[in-house]
N, C-alpha and C. Protein backbone atom coordinates (compact mmCIF):
# COMPACT_ATOMS: atom_id res chain seq x y z
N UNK A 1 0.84 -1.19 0.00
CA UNK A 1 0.00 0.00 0.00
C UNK A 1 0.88 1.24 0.00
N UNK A 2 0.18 2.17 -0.99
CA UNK A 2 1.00 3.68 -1.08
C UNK A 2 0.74 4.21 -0.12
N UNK A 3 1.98 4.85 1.21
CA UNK A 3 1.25 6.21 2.36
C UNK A 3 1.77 7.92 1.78
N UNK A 4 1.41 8.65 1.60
CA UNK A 4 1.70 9.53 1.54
C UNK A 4 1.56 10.60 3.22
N UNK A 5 2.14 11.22 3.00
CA UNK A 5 2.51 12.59 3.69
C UNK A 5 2.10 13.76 3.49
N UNK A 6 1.49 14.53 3.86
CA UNK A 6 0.80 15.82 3.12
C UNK A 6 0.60 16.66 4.45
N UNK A 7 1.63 17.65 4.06
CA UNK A 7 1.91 18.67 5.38
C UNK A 7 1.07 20.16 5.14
N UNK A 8 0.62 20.32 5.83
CA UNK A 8 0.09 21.83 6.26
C UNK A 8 1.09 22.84 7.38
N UNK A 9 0.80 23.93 7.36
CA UNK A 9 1.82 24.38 8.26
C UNK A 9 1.57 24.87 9.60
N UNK A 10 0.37 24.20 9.74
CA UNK A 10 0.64 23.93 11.18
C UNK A 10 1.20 24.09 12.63
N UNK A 11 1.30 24.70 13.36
CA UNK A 11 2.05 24.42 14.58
C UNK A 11 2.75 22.93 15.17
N UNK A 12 1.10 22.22 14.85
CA UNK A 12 1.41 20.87 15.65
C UNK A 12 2.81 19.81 15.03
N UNK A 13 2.85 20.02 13.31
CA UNK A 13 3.98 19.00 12.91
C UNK A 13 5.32 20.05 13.55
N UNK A 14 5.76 20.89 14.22
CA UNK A 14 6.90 21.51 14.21
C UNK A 14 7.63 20.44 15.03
N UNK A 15 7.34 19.60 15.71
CA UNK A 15 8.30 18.13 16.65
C UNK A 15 8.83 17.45 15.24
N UNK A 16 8.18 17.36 14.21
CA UNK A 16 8.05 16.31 13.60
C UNK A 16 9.53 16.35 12.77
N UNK A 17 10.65 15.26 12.50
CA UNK A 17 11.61 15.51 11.47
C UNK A 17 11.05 15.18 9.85
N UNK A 18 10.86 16.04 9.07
CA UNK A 18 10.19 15.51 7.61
C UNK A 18 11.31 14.54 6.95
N UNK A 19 12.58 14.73 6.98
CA UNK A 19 13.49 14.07 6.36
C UNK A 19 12.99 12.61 7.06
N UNK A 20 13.03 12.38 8.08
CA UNK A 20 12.64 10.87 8.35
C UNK A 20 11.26 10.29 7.95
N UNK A 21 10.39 11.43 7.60
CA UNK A 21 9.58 10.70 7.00
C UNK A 21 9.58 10.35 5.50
N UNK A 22 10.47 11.01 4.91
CA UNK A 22 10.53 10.78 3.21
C UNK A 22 10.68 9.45 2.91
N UNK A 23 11.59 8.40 4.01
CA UNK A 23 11.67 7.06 3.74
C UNK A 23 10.50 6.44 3.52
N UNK A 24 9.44 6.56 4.13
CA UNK A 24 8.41 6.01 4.13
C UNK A 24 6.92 6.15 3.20
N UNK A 25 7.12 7.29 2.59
CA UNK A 25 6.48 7.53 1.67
C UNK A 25 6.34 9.13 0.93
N UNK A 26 5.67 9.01 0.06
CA UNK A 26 5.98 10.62 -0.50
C UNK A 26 5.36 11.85 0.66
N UNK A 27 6.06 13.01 0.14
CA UNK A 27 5.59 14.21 0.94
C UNK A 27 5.26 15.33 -0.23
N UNK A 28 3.50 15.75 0.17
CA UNK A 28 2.96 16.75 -0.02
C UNK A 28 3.23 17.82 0.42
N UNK A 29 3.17 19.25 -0.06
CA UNK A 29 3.28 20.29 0.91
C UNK A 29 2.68 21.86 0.28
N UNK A 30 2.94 22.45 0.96
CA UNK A 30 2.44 24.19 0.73
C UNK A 30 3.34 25.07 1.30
N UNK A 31 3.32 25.88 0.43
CA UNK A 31 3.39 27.52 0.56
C UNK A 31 5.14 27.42 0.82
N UNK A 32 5.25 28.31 1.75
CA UNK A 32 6.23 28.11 2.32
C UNK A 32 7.29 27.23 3.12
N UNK A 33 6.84 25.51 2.94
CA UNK A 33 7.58 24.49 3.76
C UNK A 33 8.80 24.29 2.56
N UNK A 34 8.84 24.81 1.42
CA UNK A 34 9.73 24.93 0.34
C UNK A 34 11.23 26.01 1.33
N UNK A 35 11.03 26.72 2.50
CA UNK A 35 12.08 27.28 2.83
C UNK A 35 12.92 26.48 3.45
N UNK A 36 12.00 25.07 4.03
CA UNK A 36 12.65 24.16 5.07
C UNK A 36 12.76 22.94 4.56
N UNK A 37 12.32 22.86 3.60
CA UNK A 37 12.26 21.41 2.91
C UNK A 37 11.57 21.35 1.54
N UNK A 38 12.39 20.37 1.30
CA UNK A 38 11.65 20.06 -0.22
C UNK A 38 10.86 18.35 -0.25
N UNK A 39 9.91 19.46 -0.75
CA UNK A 39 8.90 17.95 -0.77
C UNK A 39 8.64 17.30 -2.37
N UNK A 40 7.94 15.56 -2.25
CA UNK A 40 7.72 15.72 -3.45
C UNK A 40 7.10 16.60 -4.85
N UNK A 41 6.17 17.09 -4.05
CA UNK A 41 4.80 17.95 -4.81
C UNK A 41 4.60 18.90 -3.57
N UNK A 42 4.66 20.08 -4.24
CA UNK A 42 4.48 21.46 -3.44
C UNK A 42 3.40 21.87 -3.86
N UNK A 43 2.55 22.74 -3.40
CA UNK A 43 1.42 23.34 -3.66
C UNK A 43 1.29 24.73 -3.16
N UNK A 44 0.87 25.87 -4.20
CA UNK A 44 0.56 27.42 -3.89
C UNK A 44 -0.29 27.72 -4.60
N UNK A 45 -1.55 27.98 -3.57
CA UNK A 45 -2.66 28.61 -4.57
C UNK A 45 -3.10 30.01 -4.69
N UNK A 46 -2.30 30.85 -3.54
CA UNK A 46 -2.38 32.42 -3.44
C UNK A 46 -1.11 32.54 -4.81
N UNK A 47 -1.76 33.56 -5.23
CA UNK A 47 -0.78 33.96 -6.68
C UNK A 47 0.34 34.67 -5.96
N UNK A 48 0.72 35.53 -4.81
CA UNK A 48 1.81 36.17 -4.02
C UNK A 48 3.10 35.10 -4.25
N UNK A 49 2.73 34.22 -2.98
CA UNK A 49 3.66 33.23 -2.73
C UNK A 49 3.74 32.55 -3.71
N UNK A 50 2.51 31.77 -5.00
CA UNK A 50 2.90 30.94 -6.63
C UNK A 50 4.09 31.69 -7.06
N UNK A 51 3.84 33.13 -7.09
CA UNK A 51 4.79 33.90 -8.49
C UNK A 51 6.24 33.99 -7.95
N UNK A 52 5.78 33.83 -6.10
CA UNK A 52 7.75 34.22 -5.94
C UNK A 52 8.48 32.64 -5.79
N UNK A 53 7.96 31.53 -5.62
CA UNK A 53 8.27 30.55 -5.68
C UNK A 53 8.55 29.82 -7.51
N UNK A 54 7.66 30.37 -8.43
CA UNK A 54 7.90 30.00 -9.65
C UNK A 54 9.35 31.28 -9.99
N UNK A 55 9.07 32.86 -9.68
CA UNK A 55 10.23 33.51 -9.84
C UNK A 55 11.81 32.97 -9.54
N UNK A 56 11.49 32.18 -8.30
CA UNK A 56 12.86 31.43 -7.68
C UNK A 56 13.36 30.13 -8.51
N UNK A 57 12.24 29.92 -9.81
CA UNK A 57 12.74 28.69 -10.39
C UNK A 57 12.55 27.16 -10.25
N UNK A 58 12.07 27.58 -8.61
CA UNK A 58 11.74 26.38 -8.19
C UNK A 58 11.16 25.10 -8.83
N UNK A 59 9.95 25.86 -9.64
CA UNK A 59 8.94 24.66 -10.27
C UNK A 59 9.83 24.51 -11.77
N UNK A 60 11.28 24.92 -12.05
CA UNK A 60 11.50 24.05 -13.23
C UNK A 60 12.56 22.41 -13.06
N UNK A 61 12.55 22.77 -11.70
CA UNK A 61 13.07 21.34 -11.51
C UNK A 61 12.55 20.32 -10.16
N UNK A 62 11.20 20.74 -9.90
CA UNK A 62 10.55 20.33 -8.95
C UNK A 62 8.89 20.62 -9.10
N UNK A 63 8.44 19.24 -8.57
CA UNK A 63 6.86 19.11 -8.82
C UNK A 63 5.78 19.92 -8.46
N UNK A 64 5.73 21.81 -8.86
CA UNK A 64 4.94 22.99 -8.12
C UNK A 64 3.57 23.04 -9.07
N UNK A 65 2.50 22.82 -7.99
CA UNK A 65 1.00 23.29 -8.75
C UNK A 65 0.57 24.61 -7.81
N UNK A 66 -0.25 24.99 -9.10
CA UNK A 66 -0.73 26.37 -8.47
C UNK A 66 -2.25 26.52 -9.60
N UNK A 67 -2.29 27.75 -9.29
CA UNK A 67 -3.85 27.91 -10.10
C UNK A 67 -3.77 28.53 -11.72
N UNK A 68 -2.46 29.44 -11.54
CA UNK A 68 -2.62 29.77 -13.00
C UNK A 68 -0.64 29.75 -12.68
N UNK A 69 -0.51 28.82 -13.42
CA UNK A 69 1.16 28.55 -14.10
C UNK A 69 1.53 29.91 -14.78
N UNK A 70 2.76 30.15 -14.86
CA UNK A 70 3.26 31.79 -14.98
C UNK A 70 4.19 30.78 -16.56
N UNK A 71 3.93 31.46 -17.07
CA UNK A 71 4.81 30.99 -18.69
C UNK A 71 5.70 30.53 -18.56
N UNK A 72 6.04 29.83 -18.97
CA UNK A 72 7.39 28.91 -19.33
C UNK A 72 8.14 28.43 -17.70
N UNK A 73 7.20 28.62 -16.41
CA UNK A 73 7.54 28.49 -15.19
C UNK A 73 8.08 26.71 -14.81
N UNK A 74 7.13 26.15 -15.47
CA UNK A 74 7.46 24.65 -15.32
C UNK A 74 6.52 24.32 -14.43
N UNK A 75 5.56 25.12 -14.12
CA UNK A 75 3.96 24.83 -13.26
C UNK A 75 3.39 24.33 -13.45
N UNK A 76 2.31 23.55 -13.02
CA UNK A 76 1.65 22.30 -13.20
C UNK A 76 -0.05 23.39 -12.95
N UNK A 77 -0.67 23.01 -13.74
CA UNK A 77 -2.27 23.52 -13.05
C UNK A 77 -3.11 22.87 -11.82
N UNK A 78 -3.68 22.85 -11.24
CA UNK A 78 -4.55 22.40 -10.36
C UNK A 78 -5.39 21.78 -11.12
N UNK A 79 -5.80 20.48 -10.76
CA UNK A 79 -6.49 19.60 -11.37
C UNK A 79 -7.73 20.38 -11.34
N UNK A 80 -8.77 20.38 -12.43
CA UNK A 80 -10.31 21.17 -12.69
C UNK A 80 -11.31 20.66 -11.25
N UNK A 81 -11.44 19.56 -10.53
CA UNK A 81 -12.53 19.53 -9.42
C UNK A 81 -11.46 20.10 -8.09
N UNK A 82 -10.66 20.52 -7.92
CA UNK A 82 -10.08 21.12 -6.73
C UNK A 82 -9.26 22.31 -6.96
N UNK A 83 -9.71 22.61 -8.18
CA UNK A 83 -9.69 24.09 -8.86
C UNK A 83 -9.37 25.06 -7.74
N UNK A 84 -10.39 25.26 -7.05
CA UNK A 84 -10.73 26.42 -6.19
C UNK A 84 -10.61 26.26 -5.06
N UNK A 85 -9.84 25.02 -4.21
CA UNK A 85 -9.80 24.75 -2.94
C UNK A 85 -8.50 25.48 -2.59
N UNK A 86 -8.31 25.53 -1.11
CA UNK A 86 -6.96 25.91 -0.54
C UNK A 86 -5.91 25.22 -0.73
N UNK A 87 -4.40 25.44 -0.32
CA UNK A 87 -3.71 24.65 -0.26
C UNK A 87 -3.60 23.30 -0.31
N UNK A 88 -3.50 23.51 1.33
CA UNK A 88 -3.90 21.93 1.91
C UNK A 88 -4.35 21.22 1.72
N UNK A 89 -5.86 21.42 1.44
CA UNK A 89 -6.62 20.52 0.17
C UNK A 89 -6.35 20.02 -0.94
N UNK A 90 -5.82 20.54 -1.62
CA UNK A 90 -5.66 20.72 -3.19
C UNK A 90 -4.01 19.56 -2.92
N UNK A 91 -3.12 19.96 -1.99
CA UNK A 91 -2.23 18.74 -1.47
C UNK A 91 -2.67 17.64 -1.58
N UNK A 92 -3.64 17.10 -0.49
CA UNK A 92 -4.13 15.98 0.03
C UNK A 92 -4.91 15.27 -1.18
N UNK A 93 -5.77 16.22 -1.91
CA UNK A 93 -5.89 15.70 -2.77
C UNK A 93 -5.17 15.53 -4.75
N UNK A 94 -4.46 15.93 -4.19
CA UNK A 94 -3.00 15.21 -5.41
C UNK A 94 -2.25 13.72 -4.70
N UNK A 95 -2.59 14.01 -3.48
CA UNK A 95 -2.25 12.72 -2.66
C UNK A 95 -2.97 11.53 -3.50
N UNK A 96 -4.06 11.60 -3.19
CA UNK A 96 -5.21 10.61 -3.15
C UNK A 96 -5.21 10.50 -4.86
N UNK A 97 -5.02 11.32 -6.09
CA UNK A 97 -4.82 11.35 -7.37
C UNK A 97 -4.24 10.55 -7.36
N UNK A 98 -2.90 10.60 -7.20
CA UNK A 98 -1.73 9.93 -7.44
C UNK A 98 -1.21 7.94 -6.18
N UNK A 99 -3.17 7.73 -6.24
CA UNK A 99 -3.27 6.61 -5.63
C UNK A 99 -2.36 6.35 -4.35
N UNK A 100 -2.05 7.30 -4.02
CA UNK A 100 -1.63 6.68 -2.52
C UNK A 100 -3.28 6.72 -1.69
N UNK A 101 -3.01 5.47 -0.93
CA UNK A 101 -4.10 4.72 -0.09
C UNK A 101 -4.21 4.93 1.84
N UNK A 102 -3.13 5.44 1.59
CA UNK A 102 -3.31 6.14 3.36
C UNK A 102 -2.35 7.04 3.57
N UNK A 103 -2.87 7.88 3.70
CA UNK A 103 -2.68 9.55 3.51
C UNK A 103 -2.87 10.48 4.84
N UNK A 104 -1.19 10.47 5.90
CA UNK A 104 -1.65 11.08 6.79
C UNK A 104 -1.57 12.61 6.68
N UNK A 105 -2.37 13.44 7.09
CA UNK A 105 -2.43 14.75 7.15
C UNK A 105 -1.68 15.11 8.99
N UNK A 106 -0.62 16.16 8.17
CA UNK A 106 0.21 16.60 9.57
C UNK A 106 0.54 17.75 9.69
N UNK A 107 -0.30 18.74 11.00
CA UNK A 107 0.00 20.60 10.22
C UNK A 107 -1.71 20.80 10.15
N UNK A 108 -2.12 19.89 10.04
CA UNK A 108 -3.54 20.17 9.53
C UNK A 108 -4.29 20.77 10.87
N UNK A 109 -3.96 21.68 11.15
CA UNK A 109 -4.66 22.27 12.88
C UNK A 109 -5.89 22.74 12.80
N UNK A 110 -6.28 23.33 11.57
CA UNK A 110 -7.52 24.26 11.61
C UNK A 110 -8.22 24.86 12.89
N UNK A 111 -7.45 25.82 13.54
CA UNK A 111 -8.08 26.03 14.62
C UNK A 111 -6.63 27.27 14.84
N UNK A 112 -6.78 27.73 16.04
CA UNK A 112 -5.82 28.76 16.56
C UNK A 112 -4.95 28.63 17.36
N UNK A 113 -4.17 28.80 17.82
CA UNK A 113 -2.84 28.40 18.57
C UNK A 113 -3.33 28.55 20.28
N UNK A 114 -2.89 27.67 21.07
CA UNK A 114 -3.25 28.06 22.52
C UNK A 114 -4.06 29.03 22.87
N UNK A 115 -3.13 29.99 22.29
CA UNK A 115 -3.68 31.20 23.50
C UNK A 115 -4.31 32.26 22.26
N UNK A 116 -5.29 31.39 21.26
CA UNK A 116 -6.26 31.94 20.80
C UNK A 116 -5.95 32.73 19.13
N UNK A 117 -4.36 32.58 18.87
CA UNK A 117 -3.93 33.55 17.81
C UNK A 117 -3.83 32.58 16.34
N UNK A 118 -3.08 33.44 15.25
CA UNK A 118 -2.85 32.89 14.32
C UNK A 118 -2.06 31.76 14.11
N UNK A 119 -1.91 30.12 13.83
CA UNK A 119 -1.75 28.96 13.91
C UNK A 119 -1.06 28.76 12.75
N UNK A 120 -0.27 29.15 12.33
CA UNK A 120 1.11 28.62 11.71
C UNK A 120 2.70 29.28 11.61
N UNK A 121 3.60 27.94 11.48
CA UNK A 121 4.56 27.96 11.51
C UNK A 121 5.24 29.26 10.83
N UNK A 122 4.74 30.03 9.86
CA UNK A 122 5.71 31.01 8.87
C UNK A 122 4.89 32.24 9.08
N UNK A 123 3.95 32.30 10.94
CA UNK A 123 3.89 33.65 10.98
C UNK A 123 4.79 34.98 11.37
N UNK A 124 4.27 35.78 10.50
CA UNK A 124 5.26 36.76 10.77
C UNK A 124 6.57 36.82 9.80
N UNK A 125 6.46 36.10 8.81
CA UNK A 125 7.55 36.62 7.46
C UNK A 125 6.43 36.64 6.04
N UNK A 126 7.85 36.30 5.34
CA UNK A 126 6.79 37.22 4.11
C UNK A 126 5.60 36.24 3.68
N UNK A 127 4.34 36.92 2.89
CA UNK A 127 3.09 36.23 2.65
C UNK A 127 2.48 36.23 4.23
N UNK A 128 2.49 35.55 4.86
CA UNK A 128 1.84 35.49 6.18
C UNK A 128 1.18 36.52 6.96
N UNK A 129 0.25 36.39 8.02
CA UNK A 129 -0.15 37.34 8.48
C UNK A 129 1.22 37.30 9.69
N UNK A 130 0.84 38.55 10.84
CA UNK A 130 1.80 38.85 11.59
C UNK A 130 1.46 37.33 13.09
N UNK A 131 2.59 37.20 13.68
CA UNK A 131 2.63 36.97 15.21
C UNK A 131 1.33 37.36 15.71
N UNK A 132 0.60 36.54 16.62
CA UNK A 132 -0.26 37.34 17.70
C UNK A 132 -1.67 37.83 16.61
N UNK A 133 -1.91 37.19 15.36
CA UNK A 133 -3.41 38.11 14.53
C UNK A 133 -4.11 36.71 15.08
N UNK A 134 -5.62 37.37 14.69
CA UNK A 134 -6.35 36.63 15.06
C UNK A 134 -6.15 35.69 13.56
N UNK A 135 -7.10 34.57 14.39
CA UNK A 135 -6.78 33.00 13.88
C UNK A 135 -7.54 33.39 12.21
N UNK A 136 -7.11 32.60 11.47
CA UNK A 136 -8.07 32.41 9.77
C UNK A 136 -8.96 31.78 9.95
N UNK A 137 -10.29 31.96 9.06
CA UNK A 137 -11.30 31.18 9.24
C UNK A 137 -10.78 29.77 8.16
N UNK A 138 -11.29 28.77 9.07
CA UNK A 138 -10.83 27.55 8.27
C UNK A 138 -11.89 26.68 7.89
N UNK A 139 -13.29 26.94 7.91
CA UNK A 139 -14.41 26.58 7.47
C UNK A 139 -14.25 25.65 6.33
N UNK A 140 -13.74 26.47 5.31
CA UNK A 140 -13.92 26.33 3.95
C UNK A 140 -13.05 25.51 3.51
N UNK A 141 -11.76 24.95 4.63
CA UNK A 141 -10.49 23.85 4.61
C UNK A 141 -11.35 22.46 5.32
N UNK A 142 -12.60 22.72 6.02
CA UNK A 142 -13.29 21.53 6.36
C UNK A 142 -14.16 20.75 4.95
N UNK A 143 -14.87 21.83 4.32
CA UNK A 143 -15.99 21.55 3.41
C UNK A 143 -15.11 21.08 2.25
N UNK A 144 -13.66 21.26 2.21
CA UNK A 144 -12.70 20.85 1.10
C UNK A 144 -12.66 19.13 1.46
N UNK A 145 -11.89 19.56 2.94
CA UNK A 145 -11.44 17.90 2.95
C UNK A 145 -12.70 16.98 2.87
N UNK A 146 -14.32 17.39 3.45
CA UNK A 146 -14.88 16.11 3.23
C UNK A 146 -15.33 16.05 2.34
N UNK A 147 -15.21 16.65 1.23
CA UNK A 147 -15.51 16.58 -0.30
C UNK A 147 -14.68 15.66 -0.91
N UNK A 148 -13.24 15.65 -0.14
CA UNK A 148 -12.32 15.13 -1.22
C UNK A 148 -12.19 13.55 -0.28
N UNK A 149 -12.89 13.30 0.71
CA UNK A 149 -13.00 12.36 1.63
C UNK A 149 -14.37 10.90 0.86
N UNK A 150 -15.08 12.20 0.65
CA UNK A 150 -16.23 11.72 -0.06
C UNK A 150 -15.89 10.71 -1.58
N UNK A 151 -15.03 12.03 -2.44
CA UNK A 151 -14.40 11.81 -3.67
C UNK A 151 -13.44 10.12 -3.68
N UNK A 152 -12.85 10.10 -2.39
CA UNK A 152 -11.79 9.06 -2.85
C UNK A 152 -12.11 8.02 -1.40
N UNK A 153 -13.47 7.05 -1.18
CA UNK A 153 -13.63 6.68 -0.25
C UNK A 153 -12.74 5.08 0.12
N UNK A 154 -12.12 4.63 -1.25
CA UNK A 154 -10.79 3.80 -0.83
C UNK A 154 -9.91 3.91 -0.37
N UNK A 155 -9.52 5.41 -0.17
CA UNK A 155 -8.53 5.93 0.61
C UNK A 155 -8.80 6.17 2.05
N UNK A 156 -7.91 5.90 2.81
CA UNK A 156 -7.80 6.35 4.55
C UNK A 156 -6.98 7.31 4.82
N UNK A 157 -7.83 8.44 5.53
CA UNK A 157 -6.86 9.52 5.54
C UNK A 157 -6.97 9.61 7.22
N UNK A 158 -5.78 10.35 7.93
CA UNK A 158 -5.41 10.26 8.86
C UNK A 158 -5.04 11.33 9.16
N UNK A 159 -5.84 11.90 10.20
CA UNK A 159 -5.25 13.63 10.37
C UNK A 159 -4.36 13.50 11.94
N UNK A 160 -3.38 13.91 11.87
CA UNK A 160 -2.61 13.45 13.08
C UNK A 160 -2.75 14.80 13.82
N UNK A 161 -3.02 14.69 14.74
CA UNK A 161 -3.42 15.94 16.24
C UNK A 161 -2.35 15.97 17.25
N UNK A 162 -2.49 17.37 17.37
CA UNK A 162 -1.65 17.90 18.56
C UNK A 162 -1.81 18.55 19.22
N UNK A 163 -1.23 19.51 19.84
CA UNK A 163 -1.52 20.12 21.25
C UNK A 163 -2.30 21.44 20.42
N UNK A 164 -1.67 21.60 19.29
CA UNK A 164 -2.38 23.13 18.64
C UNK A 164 -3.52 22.47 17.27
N UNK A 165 -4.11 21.46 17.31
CA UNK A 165 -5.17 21.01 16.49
C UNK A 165 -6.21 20.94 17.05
N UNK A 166 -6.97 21.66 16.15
CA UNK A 166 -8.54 21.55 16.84
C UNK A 166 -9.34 20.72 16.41
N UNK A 167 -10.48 20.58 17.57
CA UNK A 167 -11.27 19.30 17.37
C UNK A 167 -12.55 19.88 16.61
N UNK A 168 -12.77 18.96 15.67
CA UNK A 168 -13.75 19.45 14.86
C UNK A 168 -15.10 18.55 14.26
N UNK A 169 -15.78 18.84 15.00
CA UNK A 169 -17.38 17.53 15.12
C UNK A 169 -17.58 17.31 13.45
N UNK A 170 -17.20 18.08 12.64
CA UNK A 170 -17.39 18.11 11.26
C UNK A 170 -17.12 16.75 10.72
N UNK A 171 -16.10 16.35 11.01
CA UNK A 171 -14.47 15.93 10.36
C UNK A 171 -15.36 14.08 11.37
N UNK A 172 -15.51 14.32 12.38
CA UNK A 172 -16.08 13.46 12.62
C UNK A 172 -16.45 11.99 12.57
N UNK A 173 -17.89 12.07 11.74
CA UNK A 173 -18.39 11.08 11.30
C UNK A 173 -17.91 10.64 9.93
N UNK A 174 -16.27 10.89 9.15
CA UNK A 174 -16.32 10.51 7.82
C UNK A 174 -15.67 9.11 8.11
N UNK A 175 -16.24 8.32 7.65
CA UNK A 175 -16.16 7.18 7.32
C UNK A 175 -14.24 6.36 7.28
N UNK A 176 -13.68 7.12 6.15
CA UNK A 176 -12.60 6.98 5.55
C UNK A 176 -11.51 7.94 6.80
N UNK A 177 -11.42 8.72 7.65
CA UNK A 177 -10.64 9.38 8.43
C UNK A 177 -10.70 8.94 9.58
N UNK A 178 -9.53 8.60 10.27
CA UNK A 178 -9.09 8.40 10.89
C UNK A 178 -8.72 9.88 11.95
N UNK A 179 -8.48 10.31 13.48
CA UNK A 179 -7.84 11.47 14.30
C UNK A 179 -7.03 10.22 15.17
N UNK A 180 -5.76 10.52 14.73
CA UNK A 180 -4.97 9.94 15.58
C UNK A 180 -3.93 10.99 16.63
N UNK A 181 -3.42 10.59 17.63
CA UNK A 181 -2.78 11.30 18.37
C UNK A 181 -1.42 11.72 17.73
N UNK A 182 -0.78 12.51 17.64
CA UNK A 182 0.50 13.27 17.33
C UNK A 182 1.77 11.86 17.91
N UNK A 183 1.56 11.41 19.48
CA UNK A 183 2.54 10.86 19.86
C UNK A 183 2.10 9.24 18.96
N UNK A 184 1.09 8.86 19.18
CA UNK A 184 1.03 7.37 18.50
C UNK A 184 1.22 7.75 17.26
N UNK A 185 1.56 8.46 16.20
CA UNK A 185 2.08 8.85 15.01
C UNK A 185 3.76 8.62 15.08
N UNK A 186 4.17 9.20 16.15
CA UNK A 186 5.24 9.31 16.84
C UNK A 186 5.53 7.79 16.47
N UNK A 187 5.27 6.84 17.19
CA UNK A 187 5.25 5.49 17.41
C UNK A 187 5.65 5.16 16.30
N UNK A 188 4.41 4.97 15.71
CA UNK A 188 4.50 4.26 14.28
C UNK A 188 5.82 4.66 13.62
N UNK A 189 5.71 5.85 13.66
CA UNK A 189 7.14 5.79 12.71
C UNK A 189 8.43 5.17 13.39
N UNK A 190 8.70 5.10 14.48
CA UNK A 190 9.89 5.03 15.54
C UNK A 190 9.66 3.05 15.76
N UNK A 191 8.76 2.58 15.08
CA UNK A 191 8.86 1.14 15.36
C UNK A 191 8.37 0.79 13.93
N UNK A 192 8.29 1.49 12.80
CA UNK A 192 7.73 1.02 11.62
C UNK A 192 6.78 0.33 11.77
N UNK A 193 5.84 0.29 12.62
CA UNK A 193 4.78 -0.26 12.65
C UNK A 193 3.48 0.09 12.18
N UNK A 194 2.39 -0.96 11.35
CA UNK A 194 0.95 -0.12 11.08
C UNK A 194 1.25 1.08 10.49
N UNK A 195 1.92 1.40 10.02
CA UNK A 195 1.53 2.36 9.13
C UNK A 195 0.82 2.24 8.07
């Protein structure tokens, strides 16, 4: 069975080493995890961060989708049914395209950091909002994933939780998802087990 990896940026994966997970299967990603790592398939769907990441070249020797490819960039389009989704989404589901069959989501917090603020790793540099703003609405990152939950119900997706992931009654009842704990994620990888 194919697992993929498909990172959001998150608070909660910041424990996590990505290089140790590349052994184990491919890695999805967004926006800015291109400063800290290179993943298989990157994803930018704000045109800001697409144009300075295609400007940097990036996507002519590495797998970058976005919404509208910049000429001769080496950009890939967003597949036509996840056209219009966010990031993260539009990740997870290139995941599930590209037949991988258990697909953990890590980063995926949708919610606000402890003490109520903006919930990712690259706040406060460029593209991002500042340190300390209030949280993004992430509504519209729920109605993505169970669409694309719906879309690919042979697949098991696995949203791994942490101290800064919120719980979300939505996400719930889908059939195909799995909420596993951050540390038994931990596990699995540290004994190759069940994954």
């Amino acid at each position: 069975m194919s697992i993929a990896f498909v990172l959001g940026n998150g608070q909660s994966r910041s424990v996590l080493s990505l290089h140790d997970l590349k052994k184990f299967g491919s890695i999805y990603g967004c926006n800015a995890l291109v400063r800290d790592f290179v993943p298989d398939v990157l994803v930018a769907t704000d045109r800001p961060i697409a144009a300075h990441i295609e400007q940097s070249g990036y996507a002519k020797n590495n797998k970058f989708y976005t919404r509208r490819p910049g000429v001769d960039s080496g950009s890939l389009t967003i597949p036509k049914p996840y056209f219009g989704f966010s990031s993260g989404p539009v990740a997870t589901a290139l995941a599930a395209l590209d037949q991988n069959r258990r697909i953990y989501m890590l980063g995926f917090d949708l919610g606000p950091t402890e003490n109520k603020q903006f919930n990712n790793l690259y706040a406060g540099t460029e593209f991002y909002k500042e340190i300390g703003s209030n949280p993004t609405y992430t509504g519209n990152w729920v109605k993505q994933i169970q669409q694309i939950c719906r879309d690919f119900p042979d697949t098991k997706f696995i949203r791994v939780c942490g101290k800064t992931t919120a719980r979300l009654t939505e996400l719930d009842g889908i059939k195909n998802m799995e909420h596993l704990p951050l540390q038994a994620f931990v596990e699995r990888i540290n004994n190759v087990k069940d994954l």
